[in-house]
N, C-alpha and C. Protein backbone atom coordinates (compact mmCIF):
# COMPACT_ATOMS: atom_id res chain seq x y z
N UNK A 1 0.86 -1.16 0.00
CA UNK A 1 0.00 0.00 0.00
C UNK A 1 0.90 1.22 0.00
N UNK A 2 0.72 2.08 -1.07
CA UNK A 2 1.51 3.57 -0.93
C UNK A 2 0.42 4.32 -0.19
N UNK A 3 1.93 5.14 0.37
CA UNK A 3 1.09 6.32 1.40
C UNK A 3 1.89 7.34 1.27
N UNK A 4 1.49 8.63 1.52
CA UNK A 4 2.27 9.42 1.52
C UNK A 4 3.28 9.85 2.54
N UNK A 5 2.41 9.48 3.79
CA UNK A 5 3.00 9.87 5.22
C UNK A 5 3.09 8.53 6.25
N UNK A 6 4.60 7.69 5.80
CA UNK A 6 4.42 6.37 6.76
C UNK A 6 3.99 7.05 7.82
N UNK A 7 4.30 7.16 8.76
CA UNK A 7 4.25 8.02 10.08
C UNK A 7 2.72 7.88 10.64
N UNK A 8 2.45 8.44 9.79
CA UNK A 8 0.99 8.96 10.02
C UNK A 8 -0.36 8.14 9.48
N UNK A 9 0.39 7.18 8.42
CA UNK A 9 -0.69 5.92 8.02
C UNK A 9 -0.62 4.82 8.99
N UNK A 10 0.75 4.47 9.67
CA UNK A 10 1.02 3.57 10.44
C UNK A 10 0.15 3.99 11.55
N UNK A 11 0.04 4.92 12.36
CA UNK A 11 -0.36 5.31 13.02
C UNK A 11 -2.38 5.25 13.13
N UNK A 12 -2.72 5.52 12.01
CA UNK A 12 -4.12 5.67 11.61
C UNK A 12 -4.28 4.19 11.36
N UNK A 13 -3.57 3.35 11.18
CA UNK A 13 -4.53 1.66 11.46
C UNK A 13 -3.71 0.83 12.40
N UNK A 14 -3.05 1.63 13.28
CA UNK A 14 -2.82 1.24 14.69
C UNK A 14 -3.70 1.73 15.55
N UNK A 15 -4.27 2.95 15.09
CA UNK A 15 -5.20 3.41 16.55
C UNK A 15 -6.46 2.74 16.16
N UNK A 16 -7.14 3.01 14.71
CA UNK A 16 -8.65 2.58 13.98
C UNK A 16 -8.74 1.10 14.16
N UNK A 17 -7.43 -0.05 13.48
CA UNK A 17 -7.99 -0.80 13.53
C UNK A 17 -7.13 -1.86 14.44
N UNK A 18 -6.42 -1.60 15.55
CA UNK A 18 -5.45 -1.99 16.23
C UNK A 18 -4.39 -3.15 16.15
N UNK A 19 -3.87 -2.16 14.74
CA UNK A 19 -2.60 -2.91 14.39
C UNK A 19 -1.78 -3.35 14.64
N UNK A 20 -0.90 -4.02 15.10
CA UNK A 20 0.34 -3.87 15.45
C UNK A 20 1.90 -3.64 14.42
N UNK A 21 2.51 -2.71 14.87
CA UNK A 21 3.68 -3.23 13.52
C UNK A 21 4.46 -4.24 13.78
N UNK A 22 4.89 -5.03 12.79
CA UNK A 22 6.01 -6.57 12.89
C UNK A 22 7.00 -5.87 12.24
N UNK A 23 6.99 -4.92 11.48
CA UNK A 23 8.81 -4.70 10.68
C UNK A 23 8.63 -2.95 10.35
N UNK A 24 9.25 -2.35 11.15
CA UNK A 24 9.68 -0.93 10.51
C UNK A 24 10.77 -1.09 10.34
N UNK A 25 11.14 -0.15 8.81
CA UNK A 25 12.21 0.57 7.87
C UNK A 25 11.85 1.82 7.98
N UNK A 26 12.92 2.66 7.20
CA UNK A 26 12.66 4.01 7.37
C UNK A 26 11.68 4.86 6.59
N UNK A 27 11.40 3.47 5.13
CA UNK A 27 10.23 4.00 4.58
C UNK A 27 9.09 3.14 4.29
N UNK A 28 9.01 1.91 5.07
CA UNK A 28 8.60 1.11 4.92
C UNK A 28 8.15 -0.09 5.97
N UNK A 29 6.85 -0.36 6.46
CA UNK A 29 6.21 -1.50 7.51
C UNK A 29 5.60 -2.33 7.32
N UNK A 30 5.66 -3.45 8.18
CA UNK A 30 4.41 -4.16 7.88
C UNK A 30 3.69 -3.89 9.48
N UNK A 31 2.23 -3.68 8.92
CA UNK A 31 1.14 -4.32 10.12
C UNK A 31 0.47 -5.58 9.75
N UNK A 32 0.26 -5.97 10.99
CA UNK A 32 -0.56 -7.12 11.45
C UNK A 32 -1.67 -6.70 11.80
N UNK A 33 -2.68 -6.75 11.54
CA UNK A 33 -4.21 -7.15 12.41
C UNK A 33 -4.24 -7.91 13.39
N UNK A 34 -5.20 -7.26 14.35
CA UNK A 34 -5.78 -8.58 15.63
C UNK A 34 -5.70 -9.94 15.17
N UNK A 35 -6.25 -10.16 13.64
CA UNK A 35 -6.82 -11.26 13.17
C UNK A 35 -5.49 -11.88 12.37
N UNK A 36 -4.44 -11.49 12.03
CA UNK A 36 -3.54 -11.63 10.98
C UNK A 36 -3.47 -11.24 9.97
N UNK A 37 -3.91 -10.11 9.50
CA UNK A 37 -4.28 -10.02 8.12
C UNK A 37 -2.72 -8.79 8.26
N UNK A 38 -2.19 -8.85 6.99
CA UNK A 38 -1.01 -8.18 6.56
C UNK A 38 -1.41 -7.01 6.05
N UNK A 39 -0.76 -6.22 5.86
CA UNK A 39 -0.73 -4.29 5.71
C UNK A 39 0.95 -4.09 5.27
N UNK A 40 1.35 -4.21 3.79
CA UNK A 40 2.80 -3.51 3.64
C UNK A 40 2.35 -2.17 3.35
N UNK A 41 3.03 -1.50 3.80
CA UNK A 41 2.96 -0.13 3.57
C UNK A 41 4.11 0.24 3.10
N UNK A 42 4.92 1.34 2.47
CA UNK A 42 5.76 2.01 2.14
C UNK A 42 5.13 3.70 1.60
N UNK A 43 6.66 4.53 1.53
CA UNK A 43 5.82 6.08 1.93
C UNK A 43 6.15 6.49 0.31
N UNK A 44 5.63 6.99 -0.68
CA UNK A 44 5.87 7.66 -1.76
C UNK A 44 5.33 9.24 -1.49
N UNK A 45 6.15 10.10 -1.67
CA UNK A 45 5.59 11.54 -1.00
C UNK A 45 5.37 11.86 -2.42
N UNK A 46 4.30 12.95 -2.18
CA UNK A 46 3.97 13.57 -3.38
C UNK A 46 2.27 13.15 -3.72
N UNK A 47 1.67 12.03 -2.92
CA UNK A 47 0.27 11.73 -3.33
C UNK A 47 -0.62 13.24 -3.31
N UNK A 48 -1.32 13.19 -3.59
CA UNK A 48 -2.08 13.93 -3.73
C UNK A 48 -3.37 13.32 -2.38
N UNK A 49 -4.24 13.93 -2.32
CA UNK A 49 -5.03 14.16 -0.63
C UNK A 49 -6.31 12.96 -0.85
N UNK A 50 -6.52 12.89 -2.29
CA UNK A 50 -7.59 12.24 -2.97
C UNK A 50 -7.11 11.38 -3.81
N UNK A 51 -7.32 10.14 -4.48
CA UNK A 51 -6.88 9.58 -5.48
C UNK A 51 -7.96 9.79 -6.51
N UNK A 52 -6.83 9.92 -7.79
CA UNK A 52 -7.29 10.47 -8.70
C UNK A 52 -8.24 9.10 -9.40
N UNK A 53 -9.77 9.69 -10.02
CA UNK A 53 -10.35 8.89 -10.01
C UNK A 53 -10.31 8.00 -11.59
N UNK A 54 -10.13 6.79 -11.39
CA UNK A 54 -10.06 5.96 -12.67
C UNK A 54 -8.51 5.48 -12.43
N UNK A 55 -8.23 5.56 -11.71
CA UNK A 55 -6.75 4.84 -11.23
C UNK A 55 -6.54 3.37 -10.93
N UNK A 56 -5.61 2.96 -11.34
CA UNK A 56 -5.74 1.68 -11.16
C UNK A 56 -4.74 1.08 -10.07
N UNK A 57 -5.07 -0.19 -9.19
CA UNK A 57 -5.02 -0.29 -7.46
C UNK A 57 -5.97 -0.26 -6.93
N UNK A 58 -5.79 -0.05 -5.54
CA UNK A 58 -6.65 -0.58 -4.48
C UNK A 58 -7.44 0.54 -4.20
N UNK A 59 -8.56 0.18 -4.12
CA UNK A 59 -9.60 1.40 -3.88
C UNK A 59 -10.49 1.55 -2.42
N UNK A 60 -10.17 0.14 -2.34
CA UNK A 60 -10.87 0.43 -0.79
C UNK A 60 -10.68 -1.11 0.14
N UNK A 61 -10.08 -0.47 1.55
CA UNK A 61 -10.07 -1.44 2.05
C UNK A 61 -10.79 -2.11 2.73
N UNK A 62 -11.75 -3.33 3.01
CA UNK A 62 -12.79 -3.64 3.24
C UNK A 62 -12.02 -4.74 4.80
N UNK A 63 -12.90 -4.45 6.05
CA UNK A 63 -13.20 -5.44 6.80
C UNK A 63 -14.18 -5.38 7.43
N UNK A 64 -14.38 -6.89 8.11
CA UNK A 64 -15.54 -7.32 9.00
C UNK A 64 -15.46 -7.05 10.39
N UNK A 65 -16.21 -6.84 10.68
CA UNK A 65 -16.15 -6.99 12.23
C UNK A 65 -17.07 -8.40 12.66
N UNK A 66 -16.29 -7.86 13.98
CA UNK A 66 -16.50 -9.85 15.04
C UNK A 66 -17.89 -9.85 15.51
N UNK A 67 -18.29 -8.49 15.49
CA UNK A 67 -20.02 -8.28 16.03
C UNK A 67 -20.03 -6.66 16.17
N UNK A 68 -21.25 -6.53 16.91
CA UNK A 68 -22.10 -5.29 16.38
C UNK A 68 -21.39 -4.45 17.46
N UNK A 69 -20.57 -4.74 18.68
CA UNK A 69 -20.49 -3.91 19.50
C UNK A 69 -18.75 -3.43 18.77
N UNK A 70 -17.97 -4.44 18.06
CA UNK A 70 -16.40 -3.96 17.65
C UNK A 70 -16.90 -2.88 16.80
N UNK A 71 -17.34 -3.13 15.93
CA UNK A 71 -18.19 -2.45 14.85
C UNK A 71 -18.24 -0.87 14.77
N UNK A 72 -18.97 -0.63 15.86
CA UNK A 72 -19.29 0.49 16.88
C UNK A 72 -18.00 1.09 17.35
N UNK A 73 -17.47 0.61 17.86
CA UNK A 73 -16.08 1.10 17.93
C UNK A 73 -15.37 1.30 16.98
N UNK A 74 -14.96 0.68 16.18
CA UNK A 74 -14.22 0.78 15.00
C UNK A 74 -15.02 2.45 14.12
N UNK A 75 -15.99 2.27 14.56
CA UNK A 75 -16.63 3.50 13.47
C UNK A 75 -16.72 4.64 14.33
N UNK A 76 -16.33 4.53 16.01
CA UNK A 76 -16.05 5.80 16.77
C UNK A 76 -14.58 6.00 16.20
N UNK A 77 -14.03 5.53 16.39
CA UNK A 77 -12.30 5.32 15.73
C UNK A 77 -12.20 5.89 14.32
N UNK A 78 -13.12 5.56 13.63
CA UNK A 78 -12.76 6.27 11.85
C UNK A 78 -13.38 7.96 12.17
N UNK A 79 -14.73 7.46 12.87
CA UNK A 79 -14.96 9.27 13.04
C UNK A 79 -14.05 10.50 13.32
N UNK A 80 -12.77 9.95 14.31
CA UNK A 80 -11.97 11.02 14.84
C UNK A 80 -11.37 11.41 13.69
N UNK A 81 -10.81 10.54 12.50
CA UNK A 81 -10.32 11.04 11.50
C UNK A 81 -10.81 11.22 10.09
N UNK A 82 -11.82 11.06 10.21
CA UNK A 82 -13.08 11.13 9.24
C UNK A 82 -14.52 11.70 9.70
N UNK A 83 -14.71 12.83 9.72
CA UNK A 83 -15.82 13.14 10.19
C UNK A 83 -16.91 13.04 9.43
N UNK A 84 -16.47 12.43 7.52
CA UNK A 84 -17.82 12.17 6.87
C UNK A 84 -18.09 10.74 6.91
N UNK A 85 -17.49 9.75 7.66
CA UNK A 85 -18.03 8.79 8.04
C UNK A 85 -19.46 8.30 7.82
N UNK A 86 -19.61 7.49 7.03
CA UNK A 86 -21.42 7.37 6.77
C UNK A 86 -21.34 6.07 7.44
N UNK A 87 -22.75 5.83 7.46
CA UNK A 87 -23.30 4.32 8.50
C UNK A 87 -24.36 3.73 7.53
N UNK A 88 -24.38 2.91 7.10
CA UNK A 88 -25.65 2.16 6.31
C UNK A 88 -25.84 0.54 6.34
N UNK A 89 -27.11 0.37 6.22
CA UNK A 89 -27.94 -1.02 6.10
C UNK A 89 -28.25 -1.23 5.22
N UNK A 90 -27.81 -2.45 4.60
CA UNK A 90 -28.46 -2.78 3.06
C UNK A 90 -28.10 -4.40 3.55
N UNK A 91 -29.39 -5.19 2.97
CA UNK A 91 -29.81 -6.73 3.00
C UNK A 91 -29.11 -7.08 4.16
N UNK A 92 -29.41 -6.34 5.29
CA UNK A 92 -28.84 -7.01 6.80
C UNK A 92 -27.29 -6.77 7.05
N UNK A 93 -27.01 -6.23 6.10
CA UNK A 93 -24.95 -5.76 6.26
C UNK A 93 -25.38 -4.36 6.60
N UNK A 94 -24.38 -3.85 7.88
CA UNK A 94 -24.37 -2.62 8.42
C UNK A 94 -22.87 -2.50 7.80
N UNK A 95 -22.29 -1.02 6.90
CA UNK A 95 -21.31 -0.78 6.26
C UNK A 95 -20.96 0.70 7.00
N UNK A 96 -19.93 0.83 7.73
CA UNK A 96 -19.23 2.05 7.69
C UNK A 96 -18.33 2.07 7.08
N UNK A 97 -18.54 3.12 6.43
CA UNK A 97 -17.45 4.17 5.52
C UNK A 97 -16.79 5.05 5.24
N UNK A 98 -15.47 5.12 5.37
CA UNK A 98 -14.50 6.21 5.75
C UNK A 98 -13.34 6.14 5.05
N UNK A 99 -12.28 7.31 4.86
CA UNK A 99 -11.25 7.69 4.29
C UNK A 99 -10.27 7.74 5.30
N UNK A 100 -9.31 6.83 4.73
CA UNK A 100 -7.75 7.07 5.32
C UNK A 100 -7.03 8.12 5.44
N UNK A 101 -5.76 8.41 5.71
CA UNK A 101 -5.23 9.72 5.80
C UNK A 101 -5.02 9.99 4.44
N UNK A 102 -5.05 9.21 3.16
CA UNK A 102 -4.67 9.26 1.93
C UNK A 102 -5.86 9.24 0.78
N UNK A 103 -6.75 9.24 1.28
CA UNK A 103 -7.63 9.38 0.96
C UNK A 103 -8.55 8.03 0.36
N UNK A 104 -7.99 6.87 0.99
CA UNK A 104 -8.39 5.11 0.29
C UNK A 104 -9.35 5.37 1.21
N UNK A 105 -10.74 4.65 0.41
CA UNK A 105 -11.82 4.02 1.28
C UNK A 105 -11.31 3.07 2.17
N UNK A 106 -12.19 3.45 3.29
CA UNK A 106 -11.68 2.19 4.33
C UNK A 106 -13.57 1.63 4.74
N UNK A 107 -13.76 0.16 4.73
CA UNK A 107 -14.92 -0.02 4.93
C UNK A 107 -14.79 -1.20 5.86
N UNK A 108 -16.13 -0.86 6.89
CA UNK A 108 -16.13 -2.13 7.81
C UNK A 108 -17.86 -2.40 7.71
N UNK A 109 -17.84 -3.75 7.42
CA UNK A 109 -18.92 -4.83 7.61
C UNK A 109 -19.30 -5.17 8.99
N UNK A 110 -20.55 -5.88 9.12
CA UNK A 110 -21.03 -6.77 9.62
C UNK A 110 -22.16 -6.65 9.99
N UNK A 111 -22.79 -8.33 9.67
CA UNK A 111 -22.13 -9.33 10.02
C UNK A 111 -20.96 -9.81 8.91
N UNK A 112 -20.00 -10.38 8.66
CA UNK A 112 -19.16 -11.18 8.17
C UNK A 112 -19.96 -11.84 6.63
N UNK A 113 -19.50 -11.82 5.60
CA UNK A 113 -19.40 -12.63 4.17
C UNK A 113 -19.93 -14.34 5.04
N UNK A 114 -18.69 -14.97 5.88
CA UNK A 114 -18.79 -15.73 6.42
C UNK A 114 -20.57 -15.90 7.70
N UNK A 115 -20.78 -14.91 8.08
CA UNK A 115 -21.76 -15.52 9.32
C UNK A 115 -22.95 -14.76 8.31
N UNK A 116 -23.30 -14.39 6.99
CA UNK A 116 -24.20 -13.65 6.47
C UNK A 116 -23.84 -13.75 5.07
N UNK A 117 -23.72 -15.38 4.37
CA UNK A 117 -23.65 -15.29 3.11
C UNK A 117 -23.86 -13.95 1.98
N UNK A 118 -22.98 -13.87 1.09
CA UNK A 118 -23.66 -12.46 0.11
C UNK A 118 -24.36 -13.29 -0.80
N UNK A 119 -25.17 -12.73 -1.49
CA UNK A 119 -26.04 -13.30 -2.71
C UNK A 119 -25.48 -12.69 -4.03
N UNK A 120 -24.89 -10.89 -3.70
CA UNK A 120 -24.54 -10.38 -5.27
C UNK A 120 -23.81 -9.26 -4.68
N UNK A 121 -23.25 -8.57 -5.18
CA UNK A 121 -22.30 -7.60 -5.02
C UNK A 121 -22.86 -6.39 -4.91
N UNK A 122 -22.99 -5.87 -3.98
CA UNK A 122 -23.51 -4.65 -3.59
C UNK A 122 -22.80 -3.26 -4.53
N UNK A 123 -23.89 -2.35 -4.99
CA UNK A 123 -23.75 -1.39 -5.96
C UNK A 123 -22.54 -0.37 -5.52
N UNK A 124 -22.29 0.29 -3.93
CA UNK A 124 -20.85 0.62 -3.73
C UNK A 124 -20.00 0.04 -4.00
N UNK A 125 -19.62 -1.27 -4.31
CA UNK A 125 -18.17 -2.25 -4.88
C UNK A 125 -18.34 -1.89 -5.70
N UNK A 126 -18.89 -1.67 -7.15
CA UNK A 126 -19.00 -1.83 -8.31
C UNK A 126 -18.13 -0.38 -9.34
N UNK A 127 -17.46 0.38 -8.67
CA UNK A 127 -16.95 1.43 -9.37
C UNK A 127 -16.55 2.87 -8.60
C-alpha cells in the first residue's frame, strides 16, 4: 500500500484498527491485524489528498467486524479522523465508511461474508 505519510498511516490503522507493527524501515512497515491479516505499507511523498479517479489499485479497504459492539467502535475510531463517516444497512450488512489519511476508502462490515452469506455484489463495490 503507498502512502504518503508512513508516520501517520502507520499510526491511523494502529489506533482505527489496532494494528500492530512486525517490521519498521525508514520507509517502509508491515502491520498485522488482531486477526492476521497483513498491511505492507511504504511512503511515496507527493500523493495527492484524494486519489485520482479511474486509477488503477486498491480502492478500498474492506473489513468485517467480530459483532455489532467492535463495529461500533471501529466507526467511533474512523470518526476522529473522518468526520464524513457514513453508517448504512443494506440486505442485513451494516457498512461504515470512511477515508484514510490518503484518501483510500476504508470499509467495515457486519455481520461477516462468512456468518451472512452475500447473494450479489452490492452497488458501492461496483466502481
Amino acid at each position: 500500500m503507498q502512502v504518503s505519510d508512513l508516520n501517520r498511516s502507520v499510526s491511523y490503522y494502529r489506533e482505527v484498527f489496532l494494528c500492530r507493527v512486525a517490521v519498521r524501515e525508514p520507509k517502509s512497515a508491515l502491520l498485522l491485524t488482531p486477526g492476521g491479516f497483513q498491511i505492507y505499507m511504504y511512503a511515496k511523498g507527493g500523493l495527492s489528498a484524494r486519489p485520482a479517479v479511474g486509477r488503477v489499485g486498491v480502492k478500498s479497504l474492506i473489513w468485517a467486524a467480530e459483532n455489532e459492539t467492535e463495529l461500533q467502535r471501529i466507526a467511533a475510531r474512523l470518526r476522529t479522523y473522518d468526520v464524513a463517516t457514513d453508517t448504512q444497512t443494506v440486505n442485513g450488512v451494516t457498512f461504515v465508511d470512511a477515508c484514510d489519511p490518503d484518501g483510500t476508502r476504508v470499509i467495515v462490515a457486519y455481520p461477516s461474508p462468512a456468518q451472512l452469506p452475500r447473494e450479489l455484489i452490492a452497488p458501492r463495490f461496483r466502481g
